[in-house]
C-alpha atoms as a PDB file:
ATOM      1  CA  UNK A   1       0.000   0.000   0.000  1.00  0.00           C
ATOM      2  CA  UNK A   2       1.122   3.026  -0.980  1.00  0.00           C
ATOM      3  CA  UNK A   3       1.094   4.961   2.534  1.00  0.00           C
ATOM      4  CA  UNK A   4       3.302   2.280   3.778  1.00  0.00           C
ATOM      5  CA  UNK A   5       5.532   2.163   0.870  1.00  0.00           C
ATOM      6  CA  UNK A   6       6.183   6.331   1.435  1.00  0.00           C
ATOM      7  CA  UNK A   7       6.720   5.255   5.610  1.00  0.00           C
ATOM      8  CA  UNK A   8       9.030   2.913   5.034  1.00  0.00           C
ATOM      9  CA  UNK A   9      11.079   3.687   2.321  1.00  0.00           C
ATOM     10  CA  UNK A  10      11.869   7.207   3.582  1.00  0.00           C
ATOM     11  CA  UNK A  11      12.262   5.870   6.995  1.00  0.00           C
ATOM     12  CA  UNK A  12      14.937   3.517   5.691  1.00  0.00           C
ATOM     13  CA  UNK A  13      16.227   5.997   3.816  1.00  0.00           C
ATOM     14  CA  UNK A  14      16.940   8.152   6.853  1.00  0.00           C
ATOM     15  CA  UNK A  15      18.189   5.073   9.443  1.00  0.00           C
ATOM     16  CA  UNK A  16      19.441   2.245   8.281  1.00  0.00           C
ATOM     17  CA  UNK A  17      22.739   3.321   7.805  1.00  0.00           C
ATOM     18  CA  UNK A  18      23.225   3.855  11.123  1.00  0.00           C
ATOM     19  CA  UNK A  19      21.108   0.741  12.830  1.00  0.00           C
ATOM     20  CA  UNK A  20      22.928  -1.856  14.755  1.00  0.00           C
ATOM     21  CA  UNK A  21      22.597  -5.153  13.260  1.00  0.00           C
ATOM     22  CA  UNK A  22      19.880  -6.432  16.300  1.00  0.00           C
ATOM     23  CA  UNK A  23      17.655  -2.825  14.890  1.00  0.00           C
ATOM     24  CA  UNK A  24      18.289  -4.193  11.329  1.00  0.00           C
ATOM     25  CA  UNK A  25      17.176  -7.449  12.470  1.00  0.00           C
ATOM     26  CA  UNK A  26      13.732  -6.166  13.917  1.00  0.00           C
ATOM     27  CA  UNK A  27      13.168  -3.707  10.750  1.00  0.00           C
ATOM     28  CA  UNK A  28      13.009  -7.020   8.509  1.00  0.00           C
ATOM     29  CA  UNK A  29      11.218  -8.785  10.916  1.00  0.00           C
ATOM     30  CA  UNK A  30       8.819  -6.092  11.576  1.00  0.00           C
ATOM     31  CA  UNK A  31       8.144  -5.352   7.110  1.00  0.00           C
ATOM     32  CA  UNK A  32       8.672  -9.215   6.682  1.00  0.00           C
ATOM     33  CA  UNK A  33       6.204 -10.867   9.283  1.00  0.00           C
ATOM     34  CA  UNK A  34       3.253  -8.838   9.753  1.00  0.00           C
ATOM     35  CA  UNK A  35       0.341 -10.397   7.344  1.00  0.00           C
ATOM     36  CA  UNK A  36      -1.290  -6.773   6.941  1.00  0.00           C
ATOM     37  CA  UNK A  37       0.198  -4.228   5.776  1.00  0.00           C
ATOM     38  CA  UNK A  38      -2.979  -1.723   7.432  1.00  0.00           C
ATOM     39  CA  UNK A  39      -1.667  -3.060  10.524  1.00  0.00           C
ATOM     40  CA  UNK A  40       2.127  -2.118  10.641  1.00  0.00           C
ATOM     41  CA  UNK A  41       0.941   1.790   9.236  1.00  0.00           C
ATOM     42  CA  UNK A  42      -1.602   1.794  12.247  1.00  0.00           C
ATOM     43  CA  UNK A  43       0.952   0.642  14.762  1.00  0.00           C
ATOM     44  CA  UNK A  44       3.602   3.272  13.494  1.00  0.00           C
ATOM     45  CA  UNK A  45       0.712   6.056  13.476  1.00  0.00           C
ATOM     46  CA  UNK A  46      -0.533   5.431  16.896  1.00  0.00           C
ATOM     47  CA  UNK A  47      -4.207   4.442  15.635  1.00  0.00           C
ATOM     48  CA  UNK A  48      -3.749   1.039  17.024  1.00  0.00           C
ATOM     49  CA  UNK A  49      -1.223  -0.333  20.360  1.00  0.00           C
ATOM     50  CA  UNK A  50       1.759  -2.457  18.995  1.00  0.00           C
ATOM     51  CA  UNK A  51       1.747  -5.965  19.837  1.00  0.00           C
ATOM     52  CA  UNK A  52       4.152  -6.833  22.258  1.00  0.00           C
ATOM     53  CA  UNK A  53       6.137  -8.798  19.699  1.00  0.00           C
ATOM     54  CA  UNK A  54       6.551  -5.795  17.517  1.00  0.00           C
ATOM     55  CA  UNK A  55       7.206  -3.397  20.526  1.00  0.00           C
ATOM     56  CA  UNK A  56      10.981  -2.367  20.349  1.00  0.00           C
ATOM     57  CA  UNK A  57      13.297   0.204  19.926  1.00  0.00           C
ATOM     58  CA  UNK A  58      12.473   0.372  16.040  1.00  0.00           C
ATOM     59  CA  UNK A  59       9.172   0.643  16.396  1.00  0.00           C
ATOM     60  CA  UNK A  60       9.380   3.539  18.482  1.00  0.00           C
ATOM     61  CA  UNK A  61      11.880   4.740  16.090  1.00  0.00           C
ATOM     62  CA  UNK A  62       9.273   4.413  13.318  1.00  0.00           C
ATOM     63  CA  UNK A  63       6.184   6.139  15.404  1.00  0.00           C
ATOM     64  CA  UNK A  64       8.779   9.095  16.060  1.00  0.00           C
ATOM     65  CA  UNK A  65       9.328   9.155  12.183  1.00  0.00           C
ATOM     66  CA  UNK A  66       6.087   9.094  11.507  1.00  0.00           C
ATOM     67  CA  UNK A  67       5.332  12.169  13.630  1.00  0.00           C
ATOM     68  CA  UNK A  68       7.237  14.471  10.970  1.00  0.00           C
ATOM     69  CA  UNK A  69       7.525  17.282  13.428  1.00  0.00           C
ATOM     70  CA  UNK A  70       9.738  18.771  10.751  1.00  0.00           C
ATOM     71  CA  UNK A  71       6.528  18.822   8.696  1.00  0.00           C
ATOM     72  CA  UNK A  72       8.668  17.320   5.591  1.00  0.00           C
ATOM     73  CA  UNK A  73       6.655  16.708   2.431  1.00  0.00           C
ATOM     74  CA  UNK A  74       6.585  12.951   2.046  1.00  0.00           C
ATOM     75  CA  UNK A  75       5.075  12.304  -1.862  1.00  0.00           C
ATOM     76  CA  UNK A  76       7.111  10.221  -3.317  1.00  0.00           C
ATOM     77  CA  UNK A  77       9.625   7.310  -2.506  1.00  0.00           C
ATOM     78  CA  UNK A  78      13.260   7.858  -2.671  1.00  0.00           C
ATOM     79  CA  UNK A  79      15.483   7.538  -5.439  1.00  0.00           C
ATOM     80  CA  UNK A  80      17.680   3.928  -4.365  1.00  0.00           C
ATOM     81  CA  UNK A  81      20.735   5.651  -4.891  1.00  0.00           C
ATOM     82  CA  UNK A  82      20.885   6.417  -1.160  1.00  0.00           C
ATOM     83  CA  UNK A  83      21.447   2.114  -0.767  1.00  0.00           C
ATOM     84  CA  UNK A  84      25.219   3.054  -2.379  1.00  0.00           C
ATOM     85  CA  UNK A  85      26.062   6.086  -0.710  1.00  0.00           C
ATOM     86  CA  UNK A  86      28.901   6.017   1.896  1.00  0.00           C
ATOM     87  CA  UNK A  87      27.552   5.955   5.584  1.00  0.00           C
ATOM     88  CA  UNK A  88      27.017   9.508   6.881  1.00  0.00           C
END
């Protein structure tokens, strides 16, 4: 879904260049296991509580992303290049 593909991919784009392998770990477990995708955009919007198997550090990382309290404009999915860029 398209909300989730903007979350994610621009939340990726922004951390996982500096997540610990265990933080890697949970992000693919978190956009691998999860059956519905509505459910992982609720959890990481607040409209819904996090199940306690999904409760970690990255999902609080993702509900603070999802926040934008630098009111970014989020339209459009990153270009991959980011994936070969040199860690900041």
């Amino acid at each position: 879904m398209l909300e989730n593909c903007l979350l994610l991919s621009l939340f990726a784009k922004e951390n996982l260049n500096r997540m610990s392998e265990r933080q890697l770990n949970l992000y693919d477990r978190l956009i691998n296991e999860p059956s519905n995708d509505w459910d992982i955009y609720y959890w990481a919007t607040g409209a819904k509580p996090t199940p306690a198997v999904f409760e970690n550090e990255v999902m609080s990382m993702l509900r603070e992303f999802a926040k934008n309290k630098k009111r970014e404009q989020r339209l459009r999915q990153p270009d991959l290049e980011y994936l070969f860029e040199p860690p900041r």
